[in-house]
Protein backbone atom coordinates (compact mmCIF):
# COMPACT_ATOMS: atom_id res chain seq x y z
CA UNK A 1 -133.67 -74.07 -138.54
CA UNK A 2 -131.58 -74.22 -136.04
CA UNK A 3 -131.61 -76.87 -132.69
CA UNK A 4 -129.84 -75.40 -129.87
CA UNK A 5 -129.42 -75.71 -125.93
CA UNK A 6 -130.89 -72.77 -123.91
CA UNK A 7 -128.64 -72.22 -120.45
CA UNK A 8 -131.39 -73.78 -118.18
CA UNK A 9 -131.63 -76.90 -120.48
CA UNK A 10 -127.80 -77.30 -120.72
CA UNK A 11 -127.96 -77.07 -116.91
CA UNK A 12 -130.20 -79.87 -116.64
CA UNK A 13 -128.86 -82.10 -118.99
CA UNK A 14 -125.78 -81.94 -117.24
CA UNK A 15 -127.74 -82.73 -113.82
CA UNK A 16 -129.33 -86.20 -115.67
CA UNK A 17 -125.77 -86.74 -117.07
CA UNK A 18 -123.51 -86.89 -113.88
CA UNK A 19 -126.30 -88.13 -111.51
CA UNK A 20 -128.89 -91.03 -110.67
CA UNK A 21 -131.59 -88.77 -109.39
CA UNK A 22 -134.73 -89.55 -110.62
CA UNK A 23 -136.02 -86.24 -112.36
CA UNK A 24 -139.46 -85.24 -113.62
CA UNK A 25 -139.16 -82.78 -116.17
CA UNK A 26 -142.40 -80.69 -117.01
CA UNK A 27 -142.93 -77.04 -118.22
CA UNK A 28 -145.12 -74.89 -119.84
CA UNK A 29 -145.95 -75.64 -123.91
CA UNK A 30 -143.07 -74.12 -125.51
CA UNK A 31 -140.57 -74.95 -122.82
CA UNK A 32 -138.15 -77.22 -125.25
CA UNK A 33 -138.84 -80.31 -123.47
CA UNK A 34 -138.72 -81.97 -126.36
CA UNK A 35 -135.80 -80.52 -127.54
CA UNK A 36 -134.02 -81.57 -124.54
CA UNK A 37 -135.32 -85.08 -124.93
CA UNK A 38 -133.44 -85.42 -128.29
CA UNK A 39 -130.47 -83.91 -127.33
CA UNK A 40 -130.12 -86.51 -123.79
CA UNK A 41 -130.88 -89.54 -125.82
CA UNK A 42 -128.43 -88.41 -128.58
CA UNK A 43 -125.33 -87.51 -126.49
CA UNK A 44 -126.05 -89.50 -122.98
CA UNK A 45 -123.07 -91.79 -122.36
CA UNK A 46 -125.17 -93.74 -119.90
CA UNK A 47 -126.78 -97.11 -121.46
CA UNK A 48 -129.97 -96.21 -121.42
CA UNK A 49 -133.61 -97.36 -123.39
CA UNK A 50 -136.38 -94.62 -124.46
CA UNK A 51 -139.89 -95.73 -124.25
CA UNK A 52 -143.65 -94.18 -123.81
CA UNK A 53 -147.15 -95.14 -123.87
CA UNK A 54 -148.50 -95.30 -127.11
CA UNK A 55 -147.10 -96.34 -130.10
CA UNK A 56 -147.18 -93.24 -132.11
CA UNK A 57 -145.42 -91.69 -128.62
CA UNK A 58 -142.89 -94.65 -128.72
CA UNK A 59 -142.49 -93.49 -132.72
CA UNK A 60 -141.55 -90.31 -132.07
CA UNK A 61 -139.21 -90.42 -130.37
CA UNK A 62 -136.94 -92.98 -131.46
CA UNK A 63 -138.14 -95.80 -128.64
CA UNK A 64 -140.64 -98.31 -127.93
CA UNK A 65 -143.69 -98.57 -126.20
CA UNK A 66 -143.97 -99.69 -122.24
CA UNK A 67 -145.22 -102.71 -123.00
CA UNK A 68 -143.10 -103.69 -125.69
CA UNK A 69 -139.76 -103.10 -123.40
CA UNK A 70 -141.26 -104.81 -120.39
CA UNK A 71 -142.96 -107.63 -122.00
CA UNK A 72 -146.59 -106.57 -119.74
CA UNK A 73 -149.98 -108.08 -120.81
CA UNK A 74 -152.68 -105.73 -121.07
CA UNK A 75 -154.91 -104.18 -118.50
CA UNK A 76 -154.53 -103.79 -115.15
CA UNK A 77 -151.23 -104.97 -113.50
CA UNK A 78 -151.65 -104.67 -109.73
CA UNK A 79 -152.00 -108.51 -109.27
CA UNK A 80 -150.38 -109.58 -112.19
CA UNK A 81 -146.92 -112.17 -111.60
CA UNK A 82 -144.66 -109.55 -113.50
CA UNK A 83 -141.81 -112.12 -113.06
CA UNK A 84 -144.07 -114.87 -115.03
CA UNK A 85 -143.75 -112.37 -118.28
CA UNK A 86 -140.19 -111.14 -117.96
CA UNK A 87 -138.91 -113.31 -120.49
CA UNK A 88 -134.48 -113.77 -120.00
CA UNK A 89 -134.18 -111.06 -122.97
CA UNK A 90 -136.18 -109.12 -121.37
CA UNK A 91 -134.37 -108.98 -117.66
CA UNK A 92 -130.99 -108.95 -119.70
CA UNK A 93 -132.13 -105.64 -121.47
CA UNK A 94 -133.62 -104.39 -117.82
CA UNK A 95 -130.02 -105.21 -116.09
CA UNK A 96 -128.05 -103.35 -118.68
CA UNK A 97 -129.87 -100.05 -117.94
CA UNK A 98 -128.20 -96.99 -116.66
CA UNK A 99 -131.32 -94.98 -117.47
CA UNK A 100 -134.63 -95.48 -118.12
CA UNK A 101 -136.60 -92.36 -120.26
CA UNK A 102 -140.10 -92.06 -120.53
CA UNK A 103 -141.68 -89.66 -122.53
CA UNK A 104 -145.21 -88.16 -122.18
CA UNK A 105 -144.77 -89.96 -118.56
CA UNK A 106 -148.04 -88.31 -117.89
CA UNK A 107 -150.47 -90.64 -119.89
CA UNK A 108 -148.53 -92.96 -117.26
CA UNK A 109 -151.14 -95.05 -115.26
CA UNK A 110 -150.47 -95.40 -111.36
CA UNK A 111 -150.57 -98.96 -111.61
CA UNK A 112 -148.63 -99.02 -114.86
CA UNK A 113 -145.28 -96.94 -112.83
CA UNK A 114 -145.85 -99.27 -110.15
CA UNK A 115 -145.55 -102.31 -112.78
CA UNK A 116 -142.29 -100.81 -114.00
CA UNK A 117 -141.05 -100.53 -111.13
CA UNK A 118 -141.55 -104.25 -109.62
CA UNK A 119 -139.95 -105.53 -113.28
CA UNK A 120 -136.93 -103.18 -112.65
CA UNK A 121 -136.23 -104.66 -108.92
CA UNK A 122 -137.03 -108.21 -110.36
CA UNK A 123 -135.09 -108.34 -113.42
CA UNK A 124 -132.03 -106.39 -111.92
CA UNK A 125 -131.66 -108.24 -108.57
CA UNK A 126 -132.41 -104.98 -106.51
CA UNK A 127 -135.65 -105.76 -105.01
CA UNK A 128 -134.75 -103.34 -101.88
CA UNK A 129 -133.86 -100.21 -104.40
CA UNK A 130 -136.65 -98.42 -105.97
CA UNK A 131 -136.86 -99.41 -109.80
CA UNK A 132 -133.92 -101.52 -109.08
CA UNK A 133 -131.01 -98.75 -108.93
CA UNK A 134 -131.79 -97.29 -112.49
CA UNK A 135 -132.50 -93.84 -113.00
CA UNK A 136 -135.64 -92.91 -114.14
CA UNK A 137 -136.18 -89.73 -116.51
CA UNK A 138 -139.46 -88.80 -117.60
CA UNK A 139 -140.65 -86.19 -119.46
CA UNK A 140 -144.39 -84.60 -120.05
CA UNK A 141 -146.52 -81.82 -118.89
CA UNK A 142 -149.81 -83.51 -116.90
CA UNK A 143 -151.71 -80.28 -117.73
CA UNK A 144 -151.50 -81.48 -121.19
CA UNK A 145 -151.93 -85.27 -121.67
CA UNK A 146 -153.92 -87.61 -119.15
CA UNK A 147 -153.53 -91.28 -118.66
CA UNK A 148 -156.85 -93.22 -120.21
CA UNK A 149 -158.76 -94.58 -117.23
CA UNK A 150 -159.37 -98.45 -117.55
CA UNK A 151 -162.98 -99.90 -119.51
CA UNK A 152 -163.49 -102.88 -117.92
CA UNK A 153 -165.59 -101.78 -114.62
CA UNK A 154 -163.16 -104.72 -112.32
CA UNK A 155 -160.26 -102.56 -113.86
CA UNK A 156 -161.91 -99.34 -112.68
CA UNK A 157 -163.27 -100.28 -109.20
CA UNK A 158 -159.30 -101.96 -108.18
CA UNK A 159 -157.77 -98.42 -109.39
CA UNK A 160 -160.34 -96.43 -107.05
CA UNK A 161 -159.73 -99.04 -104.17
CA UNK A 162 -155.75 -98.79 -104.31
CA UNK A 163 -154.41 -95.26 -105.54
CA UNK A 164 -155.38 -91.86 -104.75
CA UNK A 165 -155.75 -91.40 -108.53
CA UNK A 166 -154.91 -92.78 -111.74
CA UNK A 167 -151.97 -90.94 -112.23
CA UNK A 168 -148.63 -92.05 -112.49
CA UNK A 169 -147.20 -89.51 -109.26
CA UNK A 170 -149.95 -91.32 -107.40
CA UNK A 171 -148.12 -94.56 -107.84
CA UNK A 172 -147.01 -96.51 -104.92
CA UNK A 173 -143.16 -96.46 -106.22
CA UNK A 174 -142.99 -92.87 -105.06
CA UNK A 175 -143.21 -93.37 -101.44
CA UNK A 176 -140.25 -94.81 -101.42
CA UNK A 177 -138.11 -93.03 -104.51
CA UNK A 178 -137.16 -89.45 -104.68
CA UNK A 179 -139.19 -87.92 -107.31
CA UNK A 180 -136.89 -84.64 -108.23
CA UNK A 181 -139.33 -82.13 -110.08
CA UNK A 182 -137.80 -79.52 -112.92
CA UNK A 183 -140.10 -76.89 -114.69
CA UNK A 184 -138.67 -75.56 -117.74
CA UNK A 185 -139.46 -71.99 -117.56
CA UNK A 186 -138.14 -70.10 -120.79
CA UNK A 187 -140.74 -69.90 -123.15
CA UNK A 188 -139.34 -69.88 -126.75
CA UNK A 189 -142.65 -69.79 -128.60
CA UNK A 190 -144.15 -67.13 -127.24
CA UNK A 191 -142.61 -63.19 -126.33
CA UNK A 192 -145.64 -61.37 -125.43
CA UNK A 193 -145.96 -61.04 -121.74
CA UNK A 194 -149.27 -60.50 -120.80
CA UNK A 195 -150.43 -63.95 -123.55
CA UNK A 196 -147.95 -65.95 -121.72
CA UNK A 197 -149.60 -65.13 -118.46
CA UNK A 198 -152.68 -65.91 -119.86
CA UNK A 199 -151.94 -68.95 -121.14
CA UNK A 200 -150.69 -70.07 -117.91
CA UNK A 201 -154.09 -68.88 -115.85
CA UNK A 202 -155.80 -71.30 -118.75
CA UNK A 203 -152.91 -74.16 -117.93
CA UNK A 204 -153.73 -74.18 -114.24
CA UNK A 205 -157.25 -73.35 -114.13
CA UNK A 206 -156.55 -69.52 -112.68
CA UNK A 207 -158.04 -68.18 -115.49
CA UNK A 208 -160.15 -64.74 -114.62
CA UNK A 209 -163.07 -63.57 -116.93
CA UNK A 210 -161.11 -60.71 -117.88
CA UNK A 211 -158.31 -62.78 -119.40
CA UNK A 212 -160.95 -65.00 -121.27
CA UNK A 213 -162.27 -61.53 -122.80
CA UNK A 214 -158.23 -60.54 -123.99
CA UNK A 215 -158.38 -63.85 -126.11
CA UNK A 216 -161.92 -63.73 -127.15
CA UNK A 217 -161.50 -60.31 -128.60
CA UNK A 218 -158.20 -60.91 -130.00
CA UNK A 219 -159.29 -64.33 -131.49
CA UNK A 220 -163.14 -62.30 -132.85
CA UNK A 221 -162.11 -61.91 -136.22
CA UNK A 222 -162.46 -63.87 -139.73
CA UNK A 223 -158.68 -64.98 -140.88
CA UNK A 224 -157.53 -62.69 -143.83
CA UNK A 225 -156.51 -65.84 -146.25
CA UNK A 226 -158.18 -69.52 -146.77
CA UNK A 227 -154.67 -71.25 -145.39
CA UNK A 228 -154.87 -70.20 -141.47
CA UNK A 229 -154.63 -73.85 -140.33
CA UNK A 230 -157.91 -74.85 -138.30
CA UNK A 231 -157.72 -76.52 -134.96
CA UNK A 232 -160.31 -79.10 -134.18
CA UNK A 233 -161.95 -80.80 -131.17
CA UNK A 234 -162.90 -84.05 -133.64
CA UNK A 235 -161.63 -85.67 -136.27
CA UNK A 236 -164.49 -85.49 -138.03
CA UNK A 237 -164.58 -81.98 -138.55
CA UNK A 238 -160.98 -81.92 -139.59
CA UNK A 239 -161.64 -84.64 -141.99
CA UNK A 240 -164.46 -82.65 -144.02
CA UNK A 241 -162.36 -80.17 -143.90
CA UNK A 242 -158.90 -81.00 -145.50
CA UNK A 243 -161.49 -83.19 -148.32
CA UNK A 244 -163.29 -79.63 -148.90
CA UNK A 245 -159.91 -77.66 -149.72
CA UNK A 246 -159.03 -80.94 -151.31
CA UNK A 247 -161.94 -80.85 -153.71
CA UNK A 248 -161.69 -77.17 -154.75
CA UNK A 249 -158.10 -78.20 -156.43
CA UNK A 250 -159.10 -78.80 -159.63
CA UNK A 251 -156.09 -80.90 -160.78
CA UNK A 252 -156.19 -84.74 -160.48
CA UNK A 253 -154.32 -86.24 -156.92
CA UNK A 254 -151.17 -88.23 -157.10
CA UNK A 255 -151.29 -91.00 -154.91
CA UNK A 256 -148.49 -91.99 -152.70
CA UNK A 257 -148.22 -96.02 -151.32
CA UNK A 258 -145.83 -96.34 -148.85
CA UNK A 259 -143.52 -99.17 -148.63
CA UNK A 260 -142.38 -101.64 -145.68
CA UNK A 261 -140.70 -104.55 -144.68
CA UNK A 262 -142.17 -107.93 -144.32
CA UNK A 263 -144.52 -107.86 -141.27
CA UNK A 264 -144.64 -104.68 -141.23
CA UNK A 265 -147.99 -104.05 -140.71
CA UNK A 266 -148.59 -106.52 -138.28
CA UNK A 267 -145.87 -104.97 -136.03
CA UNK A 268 -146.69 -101.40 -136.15
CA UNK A 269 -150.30 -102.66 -135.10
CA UNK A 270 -152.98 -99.78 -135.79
CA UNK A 271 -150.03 -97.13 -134.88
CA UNK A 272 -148.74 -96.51 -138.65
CA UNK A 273 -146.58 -93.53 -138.59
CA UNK A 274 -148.23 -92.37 -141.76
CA UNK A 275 -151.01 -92.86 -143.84
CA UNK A 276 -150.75 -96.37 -146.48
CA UNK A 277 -151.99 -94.59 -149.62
CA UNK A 278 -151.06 -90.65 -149.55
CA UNK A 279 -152.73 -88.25 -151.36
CA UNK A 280 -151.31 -84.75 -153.19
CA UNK A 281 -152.32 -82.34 -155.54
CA UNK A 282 -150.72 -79.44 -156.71
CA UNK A 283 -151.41 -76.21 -154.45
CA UNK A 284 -152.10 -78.74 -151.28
CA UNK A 285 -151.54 -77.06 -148.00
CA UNK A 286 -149.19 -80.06 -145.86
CA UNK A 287 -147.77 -80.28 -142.84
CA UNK A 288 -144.62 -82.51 -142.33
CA UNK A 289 -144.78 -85.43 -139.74
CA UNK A 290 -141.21 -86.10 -139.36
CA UNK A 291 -138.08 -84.07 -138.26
CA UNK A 292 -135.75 -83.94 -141.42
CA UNK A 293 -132.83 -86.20 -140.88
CA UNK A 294 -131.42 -86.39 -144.48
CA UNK A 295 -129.51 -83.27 -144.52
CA UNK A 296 -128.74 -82.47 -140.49
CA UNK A 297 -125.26 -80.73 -139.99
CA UNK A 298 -123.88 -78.67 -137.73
CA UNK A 299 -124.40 -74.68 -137.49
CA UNK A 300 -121.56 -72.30 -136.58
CA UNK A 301 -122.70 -72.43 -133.48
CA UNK A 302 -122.82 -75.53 -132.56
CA UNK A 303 -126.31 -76.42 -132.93
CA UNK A 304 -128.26 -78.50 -135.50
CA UNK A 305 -129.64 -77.27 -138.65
CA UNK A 306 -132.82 -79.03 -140.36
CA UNK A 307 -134.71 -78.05 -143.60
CA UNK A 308 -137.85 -78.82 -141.16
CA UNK A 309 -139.11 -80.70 -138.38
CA UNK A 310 -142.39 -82.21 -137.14
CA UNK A 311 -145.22 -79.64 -137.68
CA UNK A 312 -143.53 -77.42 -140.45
CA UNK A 313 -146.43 -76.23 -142.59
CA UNK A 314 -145.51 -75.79 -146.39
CA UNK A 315 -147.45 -76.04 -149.76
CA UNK A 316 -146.86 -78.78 -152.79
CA UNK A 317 -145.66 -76.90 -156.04
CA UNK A 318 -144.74 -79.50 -158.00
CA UNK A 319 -145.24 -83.62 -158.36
CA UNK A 320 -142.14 -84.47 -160.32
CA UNK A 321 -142.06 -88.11 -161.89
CA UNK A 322 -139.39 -88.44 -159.58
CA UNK A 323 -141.42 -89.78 -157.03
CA UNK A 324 -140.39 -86.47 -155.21
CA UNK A 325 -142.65 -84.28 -153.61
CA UNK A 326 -141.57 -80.27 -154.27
CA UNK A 327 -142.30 -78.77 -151.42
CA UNK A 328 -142.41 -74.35 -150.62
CA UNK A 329 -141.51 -73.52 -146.79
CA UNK A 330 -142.05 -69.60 -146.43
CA UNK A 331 -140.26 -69.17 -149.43
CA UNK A 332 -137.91 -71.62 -149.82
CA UNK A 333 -138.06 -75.06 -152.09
CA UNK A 334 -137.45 -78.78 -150.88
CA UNK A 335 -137.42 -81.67 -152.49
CA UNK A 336 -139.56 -84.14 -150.14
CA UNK A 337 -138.50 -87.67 -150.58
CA UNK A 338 -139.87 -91.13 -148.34
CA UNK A 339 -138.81 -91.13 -144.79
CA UNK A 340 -138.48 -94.22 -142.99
CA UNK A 341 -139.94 -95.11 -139.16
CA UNK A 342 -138.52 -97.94 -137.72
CA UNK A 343 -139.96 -100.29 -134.76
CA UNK A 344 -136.91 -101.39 -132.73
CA UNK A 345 -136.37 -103.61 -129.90
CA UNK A 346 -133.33 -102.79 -127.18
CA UNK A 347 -130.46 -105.29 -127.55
CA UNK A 348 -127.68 -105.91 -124.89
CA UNK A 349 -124.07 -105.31 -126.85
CA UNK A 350 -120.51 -105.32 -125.09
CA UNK A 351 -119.14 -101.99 -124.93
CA UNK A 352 -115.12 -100.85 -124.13
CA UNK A 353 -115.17 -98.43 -122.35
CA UNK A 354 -111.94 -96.33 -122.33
CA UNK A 355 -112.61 -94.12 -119.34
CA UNK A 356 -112.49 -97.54 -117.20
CA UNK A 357 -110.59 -99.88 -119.00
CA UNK A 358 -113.30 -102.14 -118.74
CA UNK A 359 -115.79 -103.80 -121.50
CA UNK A 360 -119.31 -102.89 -120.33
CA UNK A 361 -122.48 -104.11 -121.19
CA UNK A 362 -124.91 -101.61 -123.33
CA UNK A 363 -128.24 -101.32 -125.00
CA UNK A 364 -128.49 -100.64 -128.49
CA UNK A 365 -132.08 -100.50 -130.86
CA UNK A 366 -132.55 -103.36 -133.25
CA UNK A 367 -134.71 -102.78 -136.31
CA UNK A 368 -137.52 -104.83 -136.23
CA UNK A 369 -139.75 -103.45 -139.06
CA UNK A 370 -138.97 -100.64 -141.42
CA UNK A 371 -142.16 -98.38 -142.84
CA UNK A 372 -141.30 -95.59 -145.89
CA UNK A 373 -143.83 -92.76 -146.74
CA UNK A 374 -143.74 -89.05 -147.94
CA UNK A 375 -143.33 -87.82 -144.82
CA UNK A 376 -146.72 -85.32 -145.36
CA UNK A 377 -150.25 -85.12 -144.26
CA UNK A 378 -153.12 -82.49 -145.62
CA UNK A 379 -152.81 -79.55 -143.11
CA UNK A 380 -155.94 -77.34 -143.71
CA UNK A 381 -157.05 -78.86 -140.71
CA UNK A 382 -155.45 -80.51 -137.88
CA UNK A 383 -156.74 -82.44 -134.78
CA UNK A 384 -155.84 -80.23 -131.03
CA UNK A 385 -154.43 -83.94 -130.11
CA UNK A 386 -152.45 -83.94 -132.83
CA UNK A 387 -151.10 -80.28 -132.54
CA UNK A 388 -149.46 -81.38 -129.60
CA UNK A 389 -146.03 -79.81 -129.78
CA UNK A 390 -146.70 -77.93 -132.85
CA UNK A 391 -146.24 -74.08 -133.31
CA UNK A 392 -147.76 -72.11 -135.74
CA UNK A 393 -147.85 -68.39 -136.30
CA UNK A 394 -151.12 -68.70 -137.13
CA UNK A 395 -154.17 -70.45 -136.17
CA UNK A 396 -158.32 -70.65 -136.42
CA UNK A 397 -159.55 -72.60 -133.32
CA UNK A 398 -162.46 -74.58 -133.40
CA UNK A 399 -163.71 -76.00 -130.20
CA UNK A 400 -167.18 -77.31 -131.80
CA UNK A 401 -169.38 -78.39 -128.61
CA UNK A 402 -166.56 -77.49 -126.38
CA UNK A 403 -163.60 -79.14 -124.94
CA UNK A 404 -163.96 -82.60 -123.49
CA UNK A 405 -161.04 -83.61 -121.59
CA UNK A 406 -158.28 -81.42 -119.42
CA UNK A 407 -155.85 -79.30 -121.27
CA UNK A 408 -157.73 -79.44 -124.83
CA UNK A 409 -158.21 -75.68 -124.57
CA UNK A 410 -154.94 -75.14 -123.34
CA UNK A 411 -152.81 -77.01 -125.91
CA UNK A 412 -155.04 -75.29 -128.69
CA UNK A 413 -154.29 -72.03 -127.27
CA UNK A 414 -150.61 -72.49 -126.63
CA UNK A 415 -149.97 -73.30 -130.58
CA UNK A 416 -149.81 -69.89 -131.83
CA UNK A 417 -147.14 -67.64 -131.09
CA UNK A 418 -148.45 -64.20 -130.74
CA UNK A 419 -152.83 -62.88 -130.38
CA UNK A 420 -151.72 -61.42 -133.34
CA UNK A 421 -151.99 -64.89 -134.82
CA UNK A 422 -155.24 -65.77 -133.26
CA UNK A 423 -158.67 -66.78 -134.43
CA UNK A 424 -161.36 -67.96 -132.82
CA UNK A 425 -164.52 -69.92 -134.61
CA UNK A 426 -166.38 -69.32 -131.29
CA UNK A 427 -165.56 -67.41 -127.97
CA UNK A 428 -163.68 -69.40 -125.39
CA UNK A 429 -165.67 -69.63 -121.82
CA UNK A 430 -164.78 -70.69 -118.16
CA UNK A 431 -166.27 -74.30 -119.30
CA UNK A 432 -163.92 -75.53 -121.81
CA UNK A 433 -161.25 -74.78 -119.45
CA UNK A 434 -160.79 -78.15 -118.00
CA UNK A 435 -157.84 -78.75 -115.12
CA UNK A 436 -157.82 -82.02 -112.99
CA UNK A 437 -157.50 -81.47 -109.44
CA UNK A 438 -155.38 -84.42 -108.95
CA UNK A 439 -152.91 -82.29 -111.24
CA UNK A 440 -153.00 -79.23 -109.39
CA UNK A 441 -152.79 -81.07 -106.21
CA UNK A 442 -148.97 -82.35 -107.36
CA UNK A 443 -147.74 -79.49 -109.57
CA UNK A 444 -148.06 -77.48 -106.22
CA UNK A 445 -147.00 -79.92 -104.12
CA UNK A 446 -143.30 -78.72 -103.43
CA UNK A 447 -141.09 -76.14 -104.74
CA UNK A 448 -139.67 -76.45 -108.44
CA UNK A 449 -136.33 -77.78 -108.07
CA UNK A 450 -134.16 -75.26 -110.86
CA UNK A 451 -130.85 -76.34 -111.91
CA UNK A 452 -128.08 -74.02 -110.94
CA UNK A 453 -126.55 -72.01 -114.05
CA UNK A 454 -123.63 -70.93 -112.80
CA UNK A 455 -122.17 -74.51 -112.56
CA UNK A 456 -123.10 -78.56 -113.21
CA UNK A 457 -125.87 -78.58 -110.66
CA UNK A 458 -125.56 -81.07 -107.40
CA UNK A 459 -128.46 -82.60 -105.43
CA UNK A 460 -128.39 -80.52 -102.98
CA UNK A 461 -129.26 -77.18 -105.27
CA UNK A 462 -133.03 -79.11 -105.80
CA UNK A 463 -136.16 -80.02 -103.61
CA UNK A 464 -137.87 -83.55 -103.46
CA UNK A 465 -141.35 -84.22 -103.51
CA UNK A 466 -142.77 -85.67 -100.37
CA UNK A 467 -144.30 -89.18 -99.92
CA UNK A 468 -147.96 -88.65 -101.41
């Protein structure tokens, strides 16, 4: 497999590289936005620190979570001291920053971007300058992945009284910063046309009756073998699912334990990259949970070959005494061995810096805990949430009840490459197509600012939002 730069992410990379705007970078599923994530925080010359909201987020991409990099207390921050909690590491790591990236920026409170940004302006001396003079770069699609309203009822009623919503382009930091939108448009995992349209309609609520009848017929059909992996509103129904196909495997399970570092446990919280005690049989349909990093190297071309990464479905053929896990992809054979997740903390280093002559100060990730697994889970059946990002060339969707939050339908939908590919447990109607206003409101709020192609794009070739 092999990780390359499309023009229009090139383009934009270069744009983040050799400027401070602060960019928003969304697109459809199957844009690359993750691609282009990896390839800023692995070649960006800036000193910069990754986080997101959620552990497993902050996991997967190499970072750490919000709260961890700004030292915040939980719940609501709108009249919380941030200065009493930014501890001197803390404002040391905050002052070294050329550039902050967020990923999945959209399960991004209001409150929680307007948090970041007082702690930026505190901790860097800048309290004029909108998140204190560092760039921000945040990636997600809002279509996709909402931000979890507050429980405690005080929580809810001061959210309602001070922001327009709870998202995080509703926060007050915006007024004042230039919010610089980009919308990947090349679609890599799907060709056909007339699905991508569709799956757009479904993305932005547009979605006629006549388009819901294209996918219900396609999808109308029993899949021709037992391994078309199932999509599923709950985890409960993927659960009784993966322990069915489980049981019909006659031969006895290996077990896996995974190994960690002292602490371990208690620092990775209830976010564990992988399950403690993993269990394989012979014949067990998996579904890898970690890009391959052991044997990366460089194509012809330029780009970055991997046996795998995150979502490749494969089947176990053999448990070795190894401790290996033999592994078929489509074909081909790989020995599976433990991966290891780290939890890291940002560190300020001196840097010399050649281009200036000058020793700089940068950020670089400590290794706080260490966790080691088969890098596998059972893939019969996978949770919509946890198909996020995934592609598959085939897939059975099950939307049980029906979908329950905004962009369920669309991020089960948007897995498969092709109708071809499609099958449907039930037919798809108008009400488990979910959109939040507050969404649509923004993502047609101004026009897409698109990189120029022809050159390194300047900040004149793009749009800003206005003051919401």
């Amino acid at each position: 497999m092999i990780i390359q730069l499309s023009q229009e992410q090139q383009a934009l990379f270069d744009y983040i590289e050799q400027t401070s705007a602060h960019v928003f970078v969304t697109g459809r599923a199957g844009t690359g936005k993750s691609t282009l994530l990896s390839h800023l925080t692995a070649n960006s010359a800036k000193s910069f620190a990754v986080c997101a909201p959620t552990g497993v987020a902050a996991l997967n991409v190499g970072g750490v979570t919000i709260h961890s990099l700004f030292t915040f207390p939980f719940g609501v921050l709108g009249e919380v001291d941030i200065a009493k909690h930014l501890s001197r590491r803390t404002r040391e790591v905050l002052k070294a920053l050329d550039m902050l990236v967020v990923d999945e920026v959209s399960m991004v409170s209001a409150d929680m971007m307007d948090a970041m940004d007082r702690a930026l302006r505190i901790a860097r001396g800048k309290r004029s300058i909108p998140f204190g003079g560092a760039q921000l770069v945040m990636f997600g699609d809002p279509y996709q992945l909402a931000p979890v309203p507050p429980q405690d009822p005080t929580e809810r009623a001061y959210m309602a009284e001070n922001y327009r919503s709870g998202w995080f382009f509703d926060a007050h930091a915006w007024r004042e910063a230039e919010l610089e939108r980009f919308e990947l448009s090349e679609i890599f995992r799907q060709s056909d046309a007339n699905f991508k349209e569709i799956l757009n309609a479904i993305r932005d609520g547009s979605v006629t009756s006549e388009m819901l009848d294209v996918i219900n017929q396609a999808g109308n059909r029993t899949p021709n073998h037992p391994d078309v992996i199932k999509l599923a509103t709950i985890n409960q129904t993927v659960n009784q699912v993966n322990a069915w196909r489980m049981s019909l495997i006659g031969a006895e399970p290996k077990l896996f334990k995974a190994s960690y570092t002292a602490d371990a446990e208690k620092i990775f919280g209830r976010t564990l990259p992988a399950e403690a005690t993993l269990e394989l049989k012979v014949g067990a349909q998996v579904m890898f949970i970690k890009n391959d990093d052991g044997s990366m190297q460089k194509s012809p071309t330029g780009g970055t070959v991997r046996r795998w990464v995150n979502g490749t479905i494969g089947h176990v053929v053999d448990l070795p005494k190894s401790g290996l896990v033999l592994v078929d992809v489509d074909g081909e054979q790989f020995e599976v061995g433990p991966a290891t997740w780290e939890k890291v903390r940002y560190e300020v280093e001196e840097e010399f810096d050649e281009n200036s002559g000058k020793v700089r100060e940068v950020l670089v990730p400590i290794t706080l805990a260490e966790f080691k697994q088969i890098p596998l889970r059972l893939a019969w059946a996978v949770t919509i949430h946890k198909s996020q990002g995934q592609t598959y060339d085939e897939v059975q969707i099950d939307m049980g009840r029906g979908a329950f939050s905004p962009g369920q339908t669309y991020v089960a939908l948007s897995r498969v490459r092709s109708l071809d590919g499609l099958y449907l447990t039930r037919a798809i109607n108008h009400a488990d197509v979910m959109v939040d206003k507050d969404v649509v409101r923004f993502m047609a709020g101004a026009t897409i600012a698109k990189p120029d192609l022809s050159q390194v794009p300047q900040a004149t070739s793009s749009e800003h939002l206005p003051p919401f």
